[in-house]
C-alpha atoms as a PDB file:
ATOM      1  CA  UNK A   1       0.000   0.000   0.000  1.00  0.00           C
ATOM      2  CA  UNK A   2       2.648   2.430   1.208  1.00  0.00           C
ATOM      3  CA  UNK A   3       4.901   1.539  -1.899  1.00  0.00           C
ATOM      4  CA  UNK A   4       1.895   2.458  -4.442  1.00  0.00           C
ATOM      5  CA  UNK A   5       1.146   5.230  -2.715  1.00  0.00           C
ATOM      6  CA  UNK A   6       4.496   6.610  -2.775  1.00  0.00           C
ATOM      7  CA  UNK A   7       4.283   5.961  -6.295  1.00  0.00           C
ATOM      8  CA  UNK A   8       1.179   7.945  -6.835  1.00  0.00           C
ATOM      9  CA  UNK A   9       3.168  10.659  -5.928  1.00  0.00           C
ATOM     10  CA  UNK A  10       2.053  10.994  -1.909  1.00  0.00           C
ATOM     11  CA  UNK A  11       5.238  12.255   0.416  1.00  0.00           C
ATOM     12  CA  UNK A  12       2.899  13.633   3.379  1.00  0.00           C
ATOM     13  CA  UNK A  13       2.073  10.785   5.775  1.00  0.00           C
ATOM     14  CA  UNK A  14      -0.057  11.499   8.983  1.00  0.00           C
ATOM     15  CA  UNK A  15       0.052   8.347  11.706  1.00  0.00           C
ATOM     16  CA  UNK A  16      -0.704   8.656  15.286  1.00  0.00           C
ATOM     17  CA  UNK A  17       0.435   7.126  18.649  1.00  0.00           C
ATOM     18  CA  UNK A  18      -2.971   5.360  19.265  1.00  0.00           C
ATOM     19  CA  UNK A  19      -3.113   3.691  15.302  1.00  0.00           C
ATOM     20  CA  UNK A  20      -4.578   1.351  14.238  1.00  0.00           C
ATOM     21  CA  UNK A  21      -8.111   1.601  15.656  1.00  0.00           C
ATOM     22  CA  UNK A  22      -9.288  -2.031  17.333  1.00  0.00           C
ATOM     23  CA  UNK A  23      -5.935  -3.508  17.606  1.00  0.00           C
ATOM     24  CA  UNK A  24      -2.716  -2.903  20.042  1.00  0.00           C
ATOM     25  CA  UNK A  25      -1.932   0.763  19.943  1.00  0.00           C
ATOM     26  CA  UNK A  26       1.398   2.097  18.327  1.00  0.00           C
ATOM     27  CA  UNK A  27       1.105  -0.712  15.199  1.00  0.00           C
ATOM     28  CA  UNK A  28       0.659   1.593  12.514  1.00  0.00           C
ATOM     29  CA  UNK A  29       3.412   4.038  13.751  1.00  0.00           C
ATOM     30  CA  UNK A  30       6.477   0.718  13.600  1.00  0.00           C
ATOM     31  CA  UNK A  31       4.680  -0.448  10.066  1.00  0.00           C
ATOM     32  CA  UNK A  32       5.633   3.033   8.778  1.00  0.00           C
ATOM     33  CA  UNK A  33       8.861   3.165  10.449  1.00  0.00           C
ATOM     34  CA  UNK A  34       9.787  -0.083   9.163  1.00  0.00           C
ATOM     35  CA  UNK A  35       8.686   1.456   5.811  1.00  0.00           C
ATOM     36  CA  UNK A  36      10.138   4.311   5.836  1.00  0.00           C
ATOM     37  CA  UNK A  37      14.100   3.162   7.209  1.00  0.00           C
ATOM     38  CA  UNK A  38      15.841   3.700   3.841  1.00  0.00           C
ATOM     39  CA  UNK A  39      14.374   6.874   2.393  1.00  0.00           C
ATOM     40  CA  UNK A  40      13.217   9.017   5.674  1.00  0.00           C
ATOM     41  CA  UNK A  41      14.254  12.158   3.651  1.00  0.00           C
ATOM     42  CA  UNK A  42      11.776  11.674   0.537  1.00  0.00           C
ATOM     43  CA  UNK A  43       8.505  12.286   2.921  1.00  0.00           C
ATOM     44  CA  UNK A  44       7.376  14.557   5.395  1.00  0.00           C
ATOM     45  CA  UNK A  45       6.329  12.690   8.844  1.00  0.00           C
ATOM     46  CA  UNK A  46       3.210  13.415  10.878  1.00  0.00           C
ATOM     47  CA  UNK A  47       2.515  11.913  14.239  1.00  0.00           C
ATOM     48  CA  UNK A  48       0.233  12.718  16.917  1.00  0.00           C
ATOM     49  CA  UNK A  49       0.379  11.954  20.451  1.00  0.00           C
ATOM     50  CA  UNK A  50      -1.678  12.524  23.596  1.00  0.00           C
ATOM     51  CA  UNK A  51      -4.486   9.538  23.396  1.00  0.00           C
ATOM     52  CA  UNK A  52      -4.093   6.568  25.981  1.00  0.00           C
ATOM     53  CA  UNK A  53      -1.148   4.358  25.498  1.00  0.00           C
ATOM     54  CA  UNK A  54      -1.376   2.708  29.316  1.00  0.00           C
ATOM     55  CA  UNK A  55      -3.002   1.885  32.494  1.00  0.00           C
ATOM     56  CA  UNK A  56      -2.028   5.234  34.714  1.00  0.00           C
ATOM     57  CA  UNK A  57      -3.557   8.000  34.711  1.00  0.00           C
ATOM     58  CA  UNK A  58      -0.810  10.155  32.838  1.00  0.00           C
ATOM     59  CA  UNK A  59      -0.307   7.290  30.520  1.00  0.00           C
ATOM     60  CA  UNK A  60      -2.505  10.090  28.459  1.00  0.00           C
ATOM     61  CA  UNK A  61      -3.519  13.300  27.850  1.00  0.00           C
ATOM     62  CA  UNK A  62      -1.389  16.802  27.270  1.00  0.00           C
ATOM     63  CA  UNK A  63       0.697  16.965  30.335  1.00  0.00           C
ATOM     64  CA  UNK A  64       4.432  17.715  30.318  1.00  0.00           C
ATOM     65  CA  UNK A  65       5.074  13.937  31.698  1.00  0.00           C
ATOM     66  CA  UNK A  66       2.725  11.987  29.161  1.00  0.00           C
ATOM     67  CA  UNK A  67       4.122  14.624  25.814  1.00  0.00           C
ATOM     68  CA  UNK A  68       7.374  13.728  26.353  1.00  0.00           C
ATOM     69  CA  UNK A  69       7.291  10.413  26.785  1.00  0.00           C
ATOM     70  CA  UNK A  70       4.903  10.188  24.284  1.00  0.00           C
ATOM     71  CA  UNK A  71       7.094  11.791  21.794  1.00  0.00           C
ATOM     72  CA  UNK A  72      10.001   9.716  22.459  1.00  0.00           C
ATOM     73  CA  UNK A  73       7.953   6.252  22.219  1.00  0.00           C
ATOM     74  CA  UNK A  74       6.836   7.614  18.705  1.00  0.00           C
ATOM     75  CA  UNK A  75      10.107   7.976  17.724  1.00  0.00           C
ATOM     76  CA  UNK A  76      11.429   4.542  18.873  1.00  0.00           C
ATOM     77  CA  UNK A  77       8.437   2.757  16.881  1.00  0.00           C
ATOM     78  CA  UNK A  78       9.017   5.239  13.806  1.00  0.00           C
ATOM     79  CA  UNK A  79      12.891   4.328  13.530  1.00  0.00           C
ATOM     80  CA  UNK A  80      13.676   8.072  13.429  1.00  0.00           C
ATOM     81  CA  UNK A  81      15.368  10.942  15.150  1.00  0.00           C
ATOM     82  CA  UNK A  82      12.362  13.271  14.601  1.00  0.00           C
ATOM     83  CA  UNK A  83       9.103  13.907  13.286  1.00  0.00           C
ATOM     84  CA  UNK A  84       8.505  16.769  10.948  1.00  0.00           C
ATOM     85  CA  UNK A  85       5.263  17.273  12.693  1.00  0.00           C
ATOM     86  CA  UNK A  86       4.007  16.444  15.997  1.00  0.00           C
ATOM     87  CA  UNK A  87       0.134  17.270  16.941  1.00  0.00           C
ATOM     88  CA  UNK A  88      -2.021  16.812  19.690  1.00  0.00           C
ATOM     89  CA  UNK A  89      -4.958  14.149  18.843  1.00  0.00           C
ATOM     90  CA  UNK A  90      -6.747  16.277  20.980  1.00  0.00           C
ATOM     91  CA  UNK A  91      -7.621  18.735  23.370  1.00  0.00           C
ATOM     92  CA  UNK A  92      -7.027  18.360  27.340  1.00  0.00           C
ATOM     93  CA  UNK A  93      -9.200  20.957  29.137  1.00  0.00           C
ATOM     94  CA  UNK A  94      -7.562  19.027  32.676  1.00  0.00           C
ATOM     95  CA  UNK A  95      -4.070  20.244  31.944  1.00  0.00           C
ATOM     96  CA  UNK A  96      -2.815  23.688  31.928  1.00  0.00           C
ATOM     97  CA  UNK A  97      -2.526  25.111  28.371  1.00  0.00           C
ATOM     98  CA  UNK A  98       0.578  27.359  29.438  1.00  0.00           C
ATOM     99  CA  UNK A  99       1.606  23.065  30.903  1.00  0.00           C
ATOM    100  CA  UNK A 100       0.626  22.213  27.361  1.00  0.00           C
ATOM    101  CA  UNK A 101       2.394  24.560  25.040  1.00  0.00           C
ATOM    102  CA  UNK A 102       5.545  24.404  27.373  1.00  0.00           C
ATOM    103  CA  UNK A 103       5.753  20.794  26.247  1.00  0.00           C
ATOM    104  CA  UNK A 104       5.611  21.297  22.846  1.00  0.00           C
ATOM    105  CA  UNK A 105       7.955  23.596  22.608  1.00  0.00           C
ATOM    106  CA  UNK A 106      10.218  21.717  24.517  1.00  0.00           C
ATOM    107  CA  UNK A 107       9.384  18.964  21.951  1.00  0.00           C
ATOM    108  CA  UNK A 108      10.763  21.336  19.102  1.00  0.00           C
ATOM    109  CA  UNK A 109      13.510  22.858  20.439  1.00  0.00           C
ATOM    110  CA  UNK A 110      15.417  19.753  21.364  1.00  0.00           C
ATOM    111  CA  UNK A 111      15.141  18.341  17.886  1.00  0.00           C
ATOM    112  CA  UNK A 112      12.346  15.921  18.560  1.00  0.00           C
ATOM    113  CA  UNK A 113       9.580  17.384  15.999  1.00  0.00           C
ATOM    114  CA  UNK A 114      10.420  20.757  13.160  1.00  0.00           C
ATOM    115  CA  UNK A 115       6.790  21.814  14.022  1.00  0.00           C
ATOM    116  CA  UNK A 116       3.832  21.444  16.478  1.00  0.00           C
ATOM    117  CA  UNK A 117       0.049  21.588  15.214  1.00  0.00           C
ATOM    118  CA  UNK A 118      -3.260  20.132  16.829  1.00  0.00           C
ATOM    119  CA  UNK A 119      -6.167  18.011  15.549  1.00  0.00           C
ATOM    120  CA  UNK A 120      -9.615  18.235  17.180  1.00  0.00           C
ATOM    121  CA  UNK A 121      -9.653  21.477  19.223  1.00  0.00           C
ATOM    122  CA  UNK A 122     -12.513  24.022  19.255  1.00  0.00           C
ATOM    123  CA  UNK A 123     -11.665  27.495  17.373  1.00  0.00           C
ATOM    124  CA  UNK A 124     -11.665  29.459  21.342  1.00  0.00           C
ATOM    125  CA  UNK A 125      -9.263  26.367  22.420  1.00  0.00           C
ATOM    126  CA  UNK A 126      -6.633  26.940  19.746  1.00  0.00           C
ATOM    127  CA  UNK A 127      -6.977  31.134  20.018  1.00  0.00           C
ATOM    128  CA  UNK A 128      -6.158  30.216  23.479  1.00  0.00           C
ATOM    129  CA  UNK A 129      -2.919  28.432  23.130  1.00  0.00           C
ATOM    130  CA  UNK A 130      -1.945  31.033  20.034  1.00  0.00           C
ATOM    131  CA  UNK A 131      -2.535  33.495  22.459  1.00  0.00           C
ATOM    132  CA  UNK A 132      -0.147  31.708  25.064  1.00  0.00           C
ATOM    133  CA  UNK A 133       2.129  30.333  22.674  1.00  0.00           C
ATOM    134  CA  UNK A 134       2.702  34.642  21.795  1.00  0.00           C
ATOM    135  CA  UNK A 135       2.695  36.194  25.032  1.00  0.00           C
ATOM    136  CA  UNK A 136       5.598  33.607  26.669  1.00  0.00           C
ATOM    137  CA  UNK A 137       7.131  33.423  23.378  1.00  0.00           C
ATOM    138  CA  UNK A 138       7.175  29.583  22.605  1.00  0.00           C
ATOM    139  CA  UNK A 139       7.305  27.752  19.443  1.00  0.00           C
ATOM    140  CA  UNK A 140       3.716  28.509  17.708  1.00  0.00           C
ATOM    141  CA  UNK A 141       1.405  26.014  16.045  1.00  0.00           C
ATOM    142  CA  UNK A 142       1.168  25.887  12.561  1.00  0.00           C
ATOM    143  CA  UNK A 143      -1.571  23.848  11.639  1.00  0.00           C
ATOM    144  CA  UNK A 144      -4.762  22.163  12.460  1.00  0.00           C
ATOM    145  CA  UNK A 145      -6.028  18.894  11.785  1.00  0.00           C
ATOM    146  CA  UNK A 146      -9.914  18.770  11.780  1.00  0.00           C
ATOM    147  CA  UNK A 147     -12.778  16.341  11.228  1.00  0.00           C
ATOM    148  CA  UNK A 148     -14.050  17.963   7.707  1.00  0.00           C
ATOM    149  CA  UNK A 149     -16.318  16.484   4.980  1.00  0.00           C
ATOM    150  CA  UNK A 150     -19.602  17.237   3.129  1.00  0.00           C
ATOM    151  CA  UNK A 151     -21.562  15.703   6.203  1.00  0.00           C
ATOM    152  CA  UNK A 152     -19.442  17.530   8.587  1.00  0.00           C
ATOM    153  CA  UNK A 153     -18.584  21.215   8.128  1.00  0.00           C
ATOM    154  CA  UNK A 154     -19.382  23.376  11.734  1.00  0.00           C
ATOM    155  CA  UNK A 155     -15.518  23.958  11.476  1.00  0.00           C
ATOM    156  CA  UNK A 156     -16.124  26.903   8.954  1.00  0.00           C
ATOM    157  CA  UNK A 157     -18.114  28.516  11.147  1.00  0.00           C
ATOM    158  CA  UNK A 158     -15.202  29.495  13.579  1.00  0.00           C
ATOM    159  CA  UNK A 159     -11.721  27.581  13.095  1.00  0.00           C
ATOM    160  CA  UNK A 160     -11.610  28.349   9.593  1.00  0.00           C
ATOM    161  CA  UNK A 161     -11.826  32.043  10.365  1.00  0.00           C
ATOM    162  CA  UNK A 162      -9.334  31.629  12.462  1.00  0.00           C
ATOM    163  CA  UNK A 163      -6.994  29.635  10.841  1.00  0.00           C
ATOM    164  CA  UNK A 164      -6.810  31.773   8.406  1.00  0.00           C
ATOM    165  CA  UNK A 165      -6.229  34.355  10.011  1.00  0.00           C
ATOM    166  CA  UNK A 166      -3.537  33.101  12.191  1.00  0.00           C
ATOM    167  CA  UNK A 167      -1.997  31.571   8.734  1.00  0.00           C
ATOM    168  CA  UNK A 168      -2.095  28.216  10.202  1.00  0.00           C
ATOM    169  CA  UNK A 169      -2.124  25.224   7.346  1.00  0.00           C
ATOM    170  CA  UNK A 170      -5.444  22.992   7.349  1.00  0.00           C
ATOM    171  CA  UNK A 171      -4.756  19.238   7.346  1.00  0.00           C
ATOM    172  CA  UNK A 172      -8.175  17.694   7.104  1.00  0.00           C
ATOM    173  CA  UNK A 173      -9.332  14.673   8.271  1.00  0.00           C
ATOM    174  CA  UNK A 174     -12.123  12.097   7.378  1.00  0.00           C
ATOM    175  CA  UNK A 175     -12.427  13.361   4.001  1.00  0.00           C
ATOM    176  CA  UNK A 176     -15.335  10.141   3.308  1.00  0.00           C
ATOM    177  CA  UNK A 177     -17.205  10.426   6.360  1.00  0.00           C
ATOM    178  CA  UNK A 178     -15.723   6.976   7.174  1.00  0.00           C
ATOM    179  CA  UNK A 179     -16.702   5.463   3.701  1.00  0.00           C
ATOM    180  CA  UNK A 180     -20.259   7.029   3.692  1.00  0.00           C
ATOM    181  CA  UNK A 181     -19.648   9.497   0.745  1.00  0.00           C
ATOM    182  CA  UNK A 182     -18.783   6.359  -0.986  1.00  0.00           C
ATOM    183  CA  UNK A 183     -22.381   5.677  -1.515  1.00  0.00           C
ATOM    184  CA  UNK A 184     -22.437   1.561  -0.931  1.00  0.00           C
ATOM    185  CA  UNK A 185     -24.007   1.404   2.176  1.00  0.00           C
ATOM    186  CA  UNK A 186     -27.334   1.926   2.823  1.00  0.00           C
ATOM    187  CA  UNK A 187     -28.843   2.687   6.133  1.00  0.00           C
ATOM    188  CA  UNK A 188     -30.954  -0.875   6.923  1.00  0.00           C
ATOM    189  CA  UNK A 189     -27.346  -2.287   5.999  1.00  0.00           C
ATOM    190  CA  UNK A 190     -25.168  -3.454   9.169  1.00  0.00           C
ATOM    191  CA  UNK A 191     -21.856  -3.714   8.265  1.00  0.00           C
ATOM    192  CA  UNK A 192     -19.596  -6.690   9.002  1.00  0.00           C
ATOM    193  CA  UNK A 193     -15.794  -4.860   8.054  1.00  0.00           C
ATOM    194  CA  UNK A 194     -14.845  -1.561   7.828  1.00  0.00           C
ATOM    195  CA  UNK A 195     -15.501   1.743  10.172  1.00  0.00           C
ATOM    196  CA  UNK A 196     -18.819   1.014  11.089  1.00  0.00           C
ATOM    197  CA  UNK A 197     -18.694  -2.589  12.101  1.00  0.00           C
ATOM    198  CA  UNK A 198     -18.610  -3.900  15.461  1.00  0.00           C
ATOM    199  CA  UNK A 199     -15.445  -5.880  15.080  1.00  0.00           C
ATOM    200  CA  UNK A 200     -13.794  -1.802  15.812  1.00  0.00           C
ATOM    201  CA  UNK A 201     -15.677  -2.080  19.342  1.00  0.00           C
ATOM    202  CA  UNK A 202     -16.021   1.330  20.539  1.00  0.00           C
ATOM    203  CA  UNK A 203     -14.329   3.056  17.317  1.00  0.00           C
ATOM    204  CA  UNK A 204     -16.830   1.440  15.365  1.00  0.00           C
ATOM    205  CA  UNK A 205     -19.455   3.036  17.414  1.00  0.00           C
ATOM    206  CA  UNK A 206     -18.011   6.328  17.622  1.00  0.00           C
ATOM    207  CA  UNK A 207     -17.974   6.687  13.271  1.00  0.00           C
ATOM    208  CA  UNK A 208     -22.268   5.142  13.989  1.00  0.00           C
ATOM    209  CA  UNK A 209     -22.502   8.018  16.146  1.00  0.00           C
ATOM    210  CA  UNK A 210     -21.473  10.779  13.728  1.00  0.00           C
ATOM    211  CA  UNK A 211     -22.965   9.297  10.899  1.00  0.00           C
ATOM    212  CA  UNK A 212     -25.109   6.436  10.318  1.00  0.00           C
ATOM    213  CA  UNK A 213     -28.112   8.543  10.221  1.00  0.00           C
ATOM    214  CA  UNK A 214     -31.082   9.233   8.272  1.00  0.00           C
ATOM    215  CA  UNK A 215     -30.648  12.865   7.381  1.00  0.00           C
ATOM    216  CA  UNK A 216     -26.592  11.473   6.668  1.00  0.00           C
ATOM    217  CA  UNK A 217     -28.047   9.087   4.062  1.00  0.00           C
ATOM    218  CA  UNK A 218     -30.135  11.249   2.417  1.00  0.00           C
ATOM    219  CA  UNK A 219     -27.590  14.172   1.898  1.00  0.00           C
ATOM    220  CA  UNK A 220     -25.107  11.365   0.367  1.00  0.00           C
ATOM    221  CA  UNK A 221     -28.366  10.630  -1.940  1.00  0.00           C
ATOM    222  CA  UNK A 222     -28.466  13.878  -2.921  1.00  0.00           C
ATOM    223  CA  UNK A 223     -24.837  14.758  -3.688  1.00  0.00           C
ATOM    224  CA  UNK A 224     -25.087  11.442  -5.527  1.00  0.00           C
ATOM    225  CA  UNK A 225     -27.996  12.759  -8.115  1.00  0.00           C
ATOM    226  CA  UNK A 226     -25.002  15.332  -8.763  1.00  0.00           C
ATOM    227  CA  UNK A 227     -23.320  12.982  -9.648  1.00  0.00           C
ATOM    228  CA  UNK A 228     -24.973  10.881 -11.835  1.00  0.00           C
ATOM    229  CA  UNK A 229     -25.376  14.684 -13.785  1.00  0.00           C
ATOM    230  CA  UNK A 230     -21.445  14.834 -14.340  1.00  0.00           C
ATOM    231  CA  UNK A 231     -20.304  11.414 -14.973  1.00  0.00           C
ATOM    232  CA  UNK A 232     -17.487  11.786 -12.050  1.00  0.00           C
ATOM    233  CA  UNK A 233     -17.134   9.742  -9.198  1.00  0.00           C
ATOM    234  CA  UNK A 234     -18.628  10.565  -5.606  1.00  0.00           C
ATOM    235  CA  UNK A 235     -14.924  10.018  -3.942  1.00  0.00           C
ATOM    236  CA  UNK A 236     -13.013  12.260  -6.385  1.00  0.00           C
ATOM    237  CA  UNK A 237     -15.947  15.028  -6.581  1.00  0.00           C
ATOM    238  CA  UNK A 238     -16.297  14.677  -2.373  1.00  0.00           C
ATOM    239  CA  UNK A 239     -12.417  15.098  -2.047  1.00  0.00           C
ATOM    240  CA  UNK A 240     -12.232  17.852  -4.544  1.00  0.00           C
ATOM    241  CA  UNK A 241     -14.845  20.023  -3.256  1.00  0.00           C
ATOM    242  CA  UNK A 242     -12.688  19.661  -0.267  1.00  0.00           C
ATOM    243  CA  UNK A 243      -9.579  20.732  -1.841  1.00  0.00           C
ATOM    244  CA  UNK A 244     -11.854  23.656  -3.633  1.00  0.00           C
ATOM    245  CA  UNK A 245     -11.954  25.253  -0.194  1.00  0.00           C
ATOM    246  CA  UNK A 246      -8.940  28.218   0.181  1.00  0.00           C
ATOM    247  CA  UNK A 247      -8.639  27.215   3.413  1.00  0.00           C
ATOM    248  CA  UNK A 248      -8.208  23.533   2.885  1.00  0.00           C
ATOM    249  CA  UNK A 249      -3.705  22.446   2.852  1.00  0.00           C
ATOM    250  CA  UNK A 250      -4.101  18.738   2.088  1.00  0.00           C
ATOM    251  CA  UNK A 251      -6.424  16.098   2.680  1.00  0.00           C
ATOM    252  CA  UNK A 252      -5.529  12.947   4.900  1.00  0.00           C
ATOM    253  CA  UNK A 253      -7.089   9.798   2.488  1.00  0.00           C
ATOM    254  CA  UNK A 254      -6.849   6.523   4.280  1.00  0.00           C
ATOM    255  CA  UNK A 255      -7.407   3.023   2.750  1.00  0.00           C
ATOM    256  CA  UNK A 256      -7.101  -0.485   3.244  1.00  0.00           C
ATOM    257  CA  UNK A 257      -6.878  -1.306  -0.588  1.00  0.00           C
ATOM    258  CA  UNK A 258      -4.701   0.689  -3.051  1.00  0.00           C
ATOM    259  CA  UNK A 259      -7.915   1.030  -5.468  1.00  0.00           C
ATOM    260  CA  UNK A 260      -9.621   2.645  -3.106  1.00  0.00           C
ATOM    261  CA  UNK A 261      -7.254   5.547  -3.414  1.00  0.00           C
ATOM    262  CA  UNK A 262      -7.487   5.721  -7.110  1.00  0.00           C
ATOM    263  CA  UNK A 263     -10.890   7.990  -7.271  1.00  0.00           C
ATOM    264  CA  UNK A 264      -9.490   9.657  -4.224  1.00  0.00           C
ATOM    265  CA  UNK A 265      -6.474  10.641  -5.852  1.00  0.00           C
ATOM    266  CA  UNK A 266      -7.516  11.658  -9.202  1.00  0.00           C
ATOM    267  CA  UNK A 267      -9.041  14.989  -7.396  1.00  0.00           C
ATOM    268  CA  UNK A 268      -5.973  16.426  -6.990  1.00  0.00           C
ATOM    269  CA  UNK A 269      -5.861  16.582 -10.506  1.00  0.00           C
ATOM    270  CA  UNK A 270      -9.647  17.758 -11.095  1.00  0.00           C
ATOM    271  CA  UNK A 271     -10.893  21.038 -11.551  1.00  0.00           C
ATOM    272  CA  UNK A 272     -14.071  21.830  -9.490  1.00  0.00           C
ATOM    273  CA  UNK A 273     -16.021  24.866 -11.440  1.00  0.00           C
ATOM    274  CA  UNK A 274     -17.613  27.518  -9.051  1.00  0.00           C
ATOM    275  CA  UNK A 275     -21.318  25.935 -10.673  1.00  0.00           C
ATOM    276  CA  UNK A 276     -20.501  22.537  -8.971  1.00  0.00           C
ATOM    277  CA  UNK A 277     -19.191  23.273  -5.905  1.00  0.00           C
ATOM    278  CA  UNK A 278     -22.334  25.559  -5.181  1.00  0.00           C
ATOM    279  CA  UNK A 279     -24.619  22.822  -5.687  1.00  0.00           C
ATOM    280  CA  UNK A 280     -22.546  20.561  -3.569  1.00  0.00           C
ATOM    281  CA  UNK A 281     -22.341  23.817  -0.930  1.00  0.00           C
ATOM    282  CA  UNK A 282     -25.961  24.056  -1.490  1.00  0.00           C
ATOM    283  CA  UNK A 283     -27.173  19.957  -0.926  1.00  0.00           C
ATOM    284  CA  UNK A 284     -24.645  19.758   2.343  1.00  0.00           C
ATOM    285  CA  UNK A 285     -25.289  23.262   4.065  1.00  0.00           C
ATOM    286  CA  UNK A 286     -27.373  21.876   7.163  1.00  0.00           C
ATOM    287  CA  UNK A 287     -23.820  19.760   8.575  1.00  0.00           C
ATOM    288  CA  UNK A 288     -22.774  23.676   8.384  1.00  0.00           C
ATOM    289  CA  UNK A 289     -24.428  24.253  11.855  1.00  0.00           C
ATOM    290  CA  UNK A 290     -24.692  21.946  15.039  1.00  0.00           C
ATOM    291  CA  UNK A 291     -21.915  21.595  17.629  1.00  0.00           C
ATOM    292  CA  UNK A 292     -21.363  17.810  17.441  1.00  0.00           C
ATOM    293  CA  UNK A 293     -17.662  16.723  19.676  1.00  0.00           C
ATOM    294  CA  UNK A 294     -15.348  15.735  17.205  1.00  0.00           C
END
């Protein structure tokens, strides 16, 4: 998988501490070390850190103790000296955030990671930390990592704004709504494999949660009528309405077969005119509002 993708022309891989989902945390992070031991300098390395990797209590979270050990465990199972990025999976509203940005900049300036960014935090939550980061002078964030598809888009509302403002790149995540925008499941249908089945435990609930619902299924109907009108596929026209938005860096895509990634791919390439993204603005613009946890 790794190999064709490379091929493809990918260089920007995004793991995590916690990866894979449903099996023994940290397995994804040595696969890609393993992968990556003879050309480290021909991709840029994301990791994030800050989920549960133990029994004790600060075997998780954003405090000074679990960040820095997390960090170097990442680094041990990646086979490197450093990470080009390192981001918090998420926010910690028990730790201090002056605790929390001291961390990271620790992280950076002893060679550990080039640059810091988070995934899942509220707009207010990451103008806090900016804020921080600014006043005691610490190494800044440069980039956000959000939940972000046609059937999820509240992030607009607030941490786009400020984003862009700030000048902080957009990595977006879950650019499929877990394989929803695919359009092969229906919403009688219970899965046996993939994102929504039960063999993920409570991962597999969490992606039920956010999606498998009836107003879910019928926006993916209608963005699928769109599609039958232009002939393209649902993946590459969902991805590039994505990569349509000026605030949008680069898209995480995740498979577990190359050909998935073909459709997914091809909207780098594709050209979404201002006609077709409005009617995919216009069919989706209900997941604009809500305040659903990430």
């Amino acid at each position: 998988m790794l190999d064709k993708a490379a091929d493809a022309g990918i260089n920007f891989i995004d793991t995590a501490d916690v990866y894979p989902p449903g099996a023994e945390a940290g397995g994804a992070e040595i696969i890609v070390g393993r992968w990556l031991s003879k050309k480290r300098a021909e991709f840029i390395l994301a990791t994030k850190g800050g989920g549960k990797m133990g029994p004790a209590a600060w075997d998780a979270g954003n405090s000074r103790k679990h960040l820095l050990d997390a960090i170097d465990a990442s680094l041990r199972r990646l086979n490197t000296d450093y990470v080009d990025l390192y981001q918090l999976h998420r926010d910690d509203p028990l730790t201090p955030i002056d605790e929390v940005v001291g961390a990271m900049d620790t992280i950076v300036r002893s060679g550990r990671a080039r640059y810091i960014g988070v995934s899942n935090f509220l707009a207010y939550r990451l103008a806090r930390a900016l804020g921080r980061q600014d006043t005691l002078k610490l190494t800044r964030f440069v980039s956000a990592q959000p939940r972000y598809n046609l059937l999820f888009r509240e992030v607009e509302r607030e941490l786009f704004p400020l984003v862009q403002e700030e000048g902080l790149a957009v990595i977006s995540y879950n650019p499929l709504a877990g394989g929803l925008l695919t359009g092969k499941y229906n919403h009688g249908d219970t899965p046996a494999t993939g994102r929504f089945s039960a063999e993920l435990g409570w991962f597999g609930q969490a992606y039920h949660a956010r999606y498998w619902h009836e107003r879910e299924f019928e926006a993916v109907a209608r963005v699928q009528g769109i599609v039958r009108q232009h002939g393209t596929p649902i993946t590459t026209l969902s991805v590039a309405w994505l990569l349509a938005n000026p605030a949008i860096t680069s898209v995480i895509l995740g498979a577990s077969r190359f050909e998935q990634l073909t459709d997914t791919l091809a909207a780098a390439d594709y050209t979404l005119d201002s006609a077709l993204k409005t009617k995919l603005d216009e069919v989706s613009i209900e997941f604009r509002t809500g305040d659903a946890a990430a």
